[in-house]
C-alpha atoms as a PDB file:
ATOM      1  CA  UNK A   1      96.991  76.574  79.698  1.00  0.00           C
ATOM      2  CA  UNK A   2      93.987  74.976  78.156  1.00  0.00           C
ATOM      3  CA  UNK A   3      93.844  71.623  76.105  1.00  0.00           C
ATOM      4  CA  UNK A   4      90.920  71.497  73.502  1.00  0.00           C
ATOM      5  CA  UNK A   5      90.375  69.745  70.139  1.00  0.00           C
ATOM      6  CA  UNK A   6      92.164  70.622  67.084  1.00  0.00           C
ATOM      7  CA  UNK A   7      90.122  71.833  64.819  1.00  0.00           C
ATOM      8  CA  UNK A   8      90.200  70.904  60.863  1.00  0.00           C
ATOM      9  CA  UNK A   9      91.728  74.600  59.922  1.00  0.00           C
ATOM     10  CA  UNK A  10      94.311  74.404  62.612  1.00  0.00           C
ATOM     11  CA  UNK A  11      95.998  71.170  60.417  1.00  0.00           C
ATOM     12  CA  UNK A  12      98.707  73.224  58.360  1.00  0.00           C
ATOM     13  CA  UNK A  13      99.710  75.379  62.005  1.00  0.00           C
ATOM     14  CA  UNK A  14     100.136  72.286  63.664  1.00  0.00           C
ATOM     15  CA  UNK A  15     101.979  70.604  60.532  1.00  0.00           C
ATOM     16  CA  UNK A  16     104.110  73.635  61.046  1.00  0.00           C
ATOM     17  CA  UNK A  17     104.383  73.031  64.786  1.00  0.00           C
ATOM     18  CA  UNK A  18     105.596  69.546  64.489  1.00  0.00           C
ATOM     19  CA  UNK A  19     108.565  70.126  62.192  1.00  0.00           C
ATOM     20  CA  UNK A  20     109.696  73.306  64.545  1.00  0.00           C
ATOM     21  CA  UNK A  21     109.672  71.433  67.717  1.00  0.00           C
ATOM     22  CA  UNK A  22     111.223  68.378  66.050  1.00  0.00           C
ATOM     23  CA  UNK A  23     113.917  71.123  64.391  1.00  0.00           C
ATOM     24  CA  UNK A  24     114.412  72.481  67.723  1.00  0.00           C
ATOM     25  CA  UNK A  25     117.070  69.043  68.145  1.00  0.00           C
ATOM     26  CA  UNK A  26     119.477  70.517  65.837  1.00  0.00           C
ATOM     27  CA  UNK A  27     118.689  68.512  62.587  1.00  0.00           C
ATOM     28  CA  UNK A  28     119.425  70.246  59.514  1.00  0.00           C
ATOM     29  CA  UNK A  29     117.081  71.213  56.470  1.00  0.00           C
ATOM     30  CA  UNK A  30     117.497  67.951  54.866  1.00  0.00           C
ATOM     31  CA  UNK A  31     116.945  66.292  57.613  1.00  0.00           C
ATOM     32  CA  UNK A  32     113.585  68.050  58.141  1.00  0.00           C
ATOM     33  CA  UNK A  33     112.428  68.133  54.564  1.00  0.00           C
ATOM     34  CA  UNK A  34     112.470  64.027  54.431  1.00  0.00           C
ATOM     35  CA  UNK A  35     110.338  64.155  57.800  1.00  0.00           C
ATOM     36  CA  UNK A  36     107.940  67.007  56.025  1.00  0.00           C
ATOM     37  CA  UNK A  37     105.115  64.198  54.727  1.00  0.00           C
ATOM     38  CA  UNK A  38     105.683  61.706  58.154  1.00  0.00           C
ATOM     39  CA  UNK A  39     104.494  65.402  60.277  1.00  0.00           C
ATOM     40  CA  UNK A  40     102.319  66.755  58.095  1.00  0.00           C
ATOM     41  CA  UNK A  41      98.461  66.516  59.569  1.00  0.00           C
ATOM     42  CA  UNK A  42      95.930  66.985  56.637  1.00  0.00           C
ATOM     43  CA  UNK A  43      92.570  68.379  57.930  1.00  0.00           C
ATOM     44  CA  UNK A  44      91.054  65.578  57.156  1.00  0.00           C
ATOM     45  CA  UNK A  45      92.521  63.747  59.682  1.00  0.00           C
ATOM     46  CA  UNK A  46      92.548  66.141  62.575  1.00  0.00           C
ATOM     47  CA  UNK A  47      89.625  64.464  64.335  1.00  0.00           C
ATOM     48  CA  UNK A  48      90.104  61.032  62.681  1.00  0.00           C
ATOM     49  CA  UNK A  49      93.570  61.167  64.802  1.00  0.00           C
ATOM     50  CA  UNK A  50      92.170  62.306  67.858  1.00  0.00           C
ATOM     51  CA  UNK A  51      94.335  65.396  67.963  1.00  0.00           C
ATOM     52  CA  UNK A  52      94.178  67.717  70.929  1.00  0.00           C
ATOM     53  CA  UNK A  53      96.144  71.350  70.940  1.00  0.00           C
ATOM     54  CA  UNK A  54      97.453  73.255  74.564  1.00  0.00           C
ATOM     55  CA  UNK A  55      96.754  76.948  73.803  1.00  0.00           C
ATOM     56  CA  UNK A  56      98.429  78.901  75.937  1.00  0.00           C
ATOM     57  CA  UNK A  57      96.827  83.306  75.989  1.00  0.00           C
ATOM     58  CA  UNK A  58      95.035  81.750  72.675  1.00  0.00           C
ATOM     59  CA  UNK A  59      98.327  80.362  71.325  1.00  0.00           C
ATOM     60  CA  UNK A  60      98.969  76.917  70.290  1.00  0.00           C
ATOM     61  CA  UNK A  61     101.552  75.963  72.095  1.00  0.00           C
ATOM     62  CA  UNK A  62     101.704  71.917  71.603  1.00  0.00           C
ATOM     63  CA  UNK A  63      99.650  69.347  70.240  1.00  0.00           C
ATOM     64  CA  UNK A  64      99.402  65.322  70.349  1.00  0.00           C
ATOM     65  CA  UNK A  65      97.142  63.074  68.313  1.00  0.00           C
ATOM     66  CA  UNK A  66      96.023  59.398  69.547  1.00  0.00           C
ATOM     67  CA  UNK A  67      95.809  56.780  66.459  1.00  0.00           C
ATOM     68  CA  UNK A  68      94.132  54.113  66.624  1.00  0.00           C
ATOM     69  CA  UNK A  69      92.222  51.670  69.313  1.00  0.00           C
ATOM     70  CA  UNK A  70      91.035  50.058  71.473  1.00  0.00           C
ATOM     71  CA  UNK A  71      92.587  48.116  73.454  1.00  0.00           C
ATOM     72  CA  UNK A  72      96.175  49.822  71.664  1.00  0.00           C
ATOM     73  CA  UNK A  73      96.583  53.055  70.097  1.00  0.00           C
ATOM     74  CA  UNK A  74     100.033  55.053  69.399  1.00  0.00           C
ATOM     75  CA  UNK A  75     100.717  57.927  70.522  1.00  0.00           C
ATOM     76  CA  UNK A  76     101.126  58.937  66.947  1.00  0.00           C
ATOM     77  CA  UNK A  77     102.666  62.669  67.286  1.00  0.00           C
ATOM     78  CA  UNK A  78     103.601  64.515  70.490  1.00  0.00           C
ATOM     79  CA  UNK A  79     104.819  68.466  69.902  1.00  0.00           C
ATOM     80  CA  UNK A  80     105.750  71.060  71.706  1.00  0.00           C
ATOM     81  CA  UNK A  81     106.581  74.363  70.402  1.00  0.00           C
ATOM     82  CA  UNK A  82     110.578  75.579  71.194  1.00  0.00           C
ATOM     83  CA  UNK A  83     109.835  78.544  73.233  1.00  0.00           C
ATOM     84  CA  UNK A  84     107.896  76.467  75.721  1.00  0.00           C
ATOM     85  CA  UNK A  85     109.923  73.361  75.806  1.00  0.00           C
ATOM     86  CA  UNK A  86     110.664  72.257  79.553  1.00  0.00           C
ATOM     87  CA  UNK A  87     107.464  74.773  80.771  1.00  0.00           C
ATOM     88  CA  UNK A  88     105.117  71.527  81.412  1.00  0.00           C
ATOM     89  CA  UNK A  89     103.292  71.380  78.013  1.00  0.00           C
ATOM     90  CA  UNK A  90     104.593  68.299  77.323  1.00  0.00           C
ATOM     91  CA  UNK A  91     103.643  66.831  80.812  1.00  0.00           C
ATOM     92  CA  UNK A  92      99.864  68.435  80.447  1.00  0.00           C
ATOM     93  CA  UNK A  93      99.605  66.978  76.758  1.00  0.00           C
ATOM     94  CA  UNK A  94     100.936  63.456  77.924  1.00  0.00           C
ATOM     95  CA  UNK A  95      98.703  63.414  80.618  1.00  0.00           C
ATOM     96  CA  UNK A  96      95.914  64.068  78.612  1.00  0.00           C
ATOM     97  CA  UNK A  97      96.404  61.917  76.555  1.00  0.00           C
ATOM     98  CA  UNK A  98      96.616  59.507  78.912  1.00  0.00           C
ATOM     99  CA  UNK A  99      93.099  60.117  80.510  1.00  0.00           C
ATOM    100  CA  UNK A 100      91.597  59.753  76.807  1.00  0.00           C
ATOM    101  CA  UNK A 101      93.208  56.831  75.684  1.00  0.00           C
ATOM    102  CA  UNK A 102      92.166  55.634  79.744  1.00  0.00           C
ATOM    103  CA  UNK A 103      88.307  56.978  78.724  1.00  0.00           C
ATOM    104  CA  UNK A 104      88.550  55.068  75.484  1.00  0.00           C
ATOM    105  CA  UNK A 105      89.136  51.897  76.542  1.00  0.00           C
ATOM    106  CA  UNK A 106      92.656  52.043  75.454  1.00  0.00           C
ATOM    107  CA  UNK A 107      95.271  49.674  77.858  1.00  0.00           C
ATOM    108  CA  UNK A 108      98.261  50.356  75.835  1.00  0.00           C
ATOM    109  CA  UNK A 109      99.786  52.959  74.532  1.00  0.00           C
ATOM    110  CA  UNK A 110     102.596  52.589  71.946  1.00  0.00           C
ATOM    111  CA  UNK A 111     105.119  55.402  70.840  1.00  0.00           C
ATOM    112  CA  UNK A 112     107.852  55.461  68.388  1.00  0.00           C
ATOM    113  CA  UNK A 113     110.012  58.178  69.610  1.00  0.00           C
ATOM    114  CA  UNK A 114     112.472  60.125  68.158  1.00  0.00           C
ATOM    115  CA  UNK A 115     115.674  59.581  70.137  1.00  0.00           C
ATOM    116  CA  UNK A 116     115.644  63.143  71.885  1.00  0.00           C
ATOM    117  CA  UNK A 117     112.382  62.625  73.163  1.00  0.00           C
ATOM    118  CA  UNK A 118     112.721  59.387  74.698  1.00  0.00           C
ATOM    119  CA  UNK A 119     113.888  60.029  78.174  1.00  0.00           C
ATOM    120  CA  UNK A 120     110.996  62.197  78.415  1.00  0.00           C
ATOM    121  CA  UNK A 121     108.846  59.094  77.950  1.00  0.00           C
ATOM    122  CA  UNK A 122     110.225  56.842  80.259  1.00  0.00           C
ATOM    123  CA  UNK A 123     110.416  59.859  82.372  1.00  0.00           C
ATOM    124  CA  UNK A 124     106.555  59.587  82.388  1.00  0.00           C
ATOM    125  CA  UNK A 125     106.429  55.941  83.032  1.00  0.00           C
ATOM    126  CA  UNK A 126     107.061  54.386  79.270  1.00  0.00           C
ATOM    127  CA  UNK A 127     109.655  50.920  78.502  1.00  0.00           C
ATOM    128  CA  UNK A 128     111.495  51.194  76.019  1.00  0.00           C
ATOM    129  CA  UNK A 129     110.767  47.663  74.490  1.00  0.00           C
ATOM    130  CA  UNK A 130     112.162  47.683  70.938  1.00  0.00           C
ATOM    131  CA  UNK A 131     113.268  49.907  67.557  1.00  0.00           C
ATOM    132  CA  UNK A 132     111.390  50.415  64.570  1.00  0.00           C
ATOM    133  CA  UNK A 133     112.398  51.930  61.081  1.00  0.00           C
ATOM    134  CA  UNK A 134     112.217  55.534  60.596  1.00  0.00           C
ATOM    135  CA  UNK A 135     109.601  56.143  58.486  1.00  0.00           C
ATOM    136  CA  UNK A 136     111.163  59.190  57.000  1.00  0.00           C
ATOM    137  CA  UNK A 137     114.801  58.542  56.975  1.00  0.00           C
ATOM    138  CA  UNK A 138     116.684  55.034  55.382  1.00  0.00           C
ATOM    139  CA  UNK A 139     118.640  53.278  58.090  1.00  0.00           C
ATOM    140  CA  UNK A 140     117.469  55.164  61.067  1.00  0.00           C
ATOM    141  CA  UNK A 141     115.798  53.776  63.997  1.00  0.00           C
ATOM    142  CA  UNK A 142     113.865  54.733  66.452  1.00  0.00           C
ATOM    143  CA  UNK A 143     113.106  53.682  69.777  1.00  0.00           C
ATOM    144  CA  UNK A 144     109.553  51.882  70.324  1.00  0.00           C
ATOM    145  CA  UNK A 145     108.263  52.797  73.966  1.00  0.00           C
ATOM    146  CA  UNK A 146     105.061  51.349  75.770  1.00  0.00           C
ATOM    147  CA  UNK A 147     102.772  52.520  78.013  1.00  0.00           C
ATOM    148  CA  UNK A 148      99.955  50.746  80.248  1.00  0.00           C
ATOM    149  CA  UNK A 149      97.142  53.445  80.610  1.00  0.00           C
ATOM    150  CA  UNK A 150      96.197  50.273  83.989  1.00  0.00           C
ATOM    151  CA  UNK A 151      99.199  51.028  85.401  1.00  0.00           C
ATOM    152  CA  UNK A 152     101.012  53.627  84.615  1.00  0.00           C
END
């Protein structure tokens, strides 16, 4: 597996990654239309966000971006494509992106999670320490998760 920057032309395959993975937890099609604009990654943004694919025999298999910082930045998407869910993409991205934000001078690291996802991140050393609104559904929450890049 290699991780590498996104580049600009990649932004609709990874907009396309994000709502498969996030399908992948059995929402339906409404569900995943209202999230549509919250995953979509214009190319204008790919570097501005910091985003960094795992190709995998020159697939993209997963992708995370880093918004924002220092001394905080969120961990503003985290994806990994279905087929290779539970094959240690997700580890490799998250640890990645740990060693950036760490190279950046980022100390925190803050992720709002969807609720399937968030026993992975505490798995890899996050606290839950909060909810937030959805920003794609009415009356959903989501859980807000931290992450010292010192001591984590």
């Amino acid at each position: 597996m290699r991780l590498r920057p996104a580049r600009p032309g990649e932004a609709a395959l990874l907009s396309a990654l994000a709502l498969r993975s996030k399908g992948h937890w059995g929402y339906d099609d409404a569900f995943l239309a209202a999230c549509r604009d919250e995953l979509t990654i214009a190319e204008g943004e790919v570097a501005a966000r910091r985003t960094t694919v795992a190709e995998l025999d020159g697939t993209v298999v997963g992708m995370y971006t880093l918004d924002g910082g220092p001394p905080a930045a969120e961990l503003g998407q985290m994806f990994v494509d279905p087929g290779h869910i539970g094959r240690g993409v997700g580890r490799a991205l998250w640890t990645h992106a740990v060693e950036c934000a760490r190279a950046a001078g980022i100390h925190t690291l803050t992720i709002d999670a969807d609720p399937f996802a968030e026993a992975f991140y505490l798995a890899m050393g996050a606290t839950r320490t909060g909810s937030v609104p959805s920003g794609s559904v009415p009356e959903r929450e989501l859980p807000r998760l931290t992450f010292s890049t010192s001591g984590g």
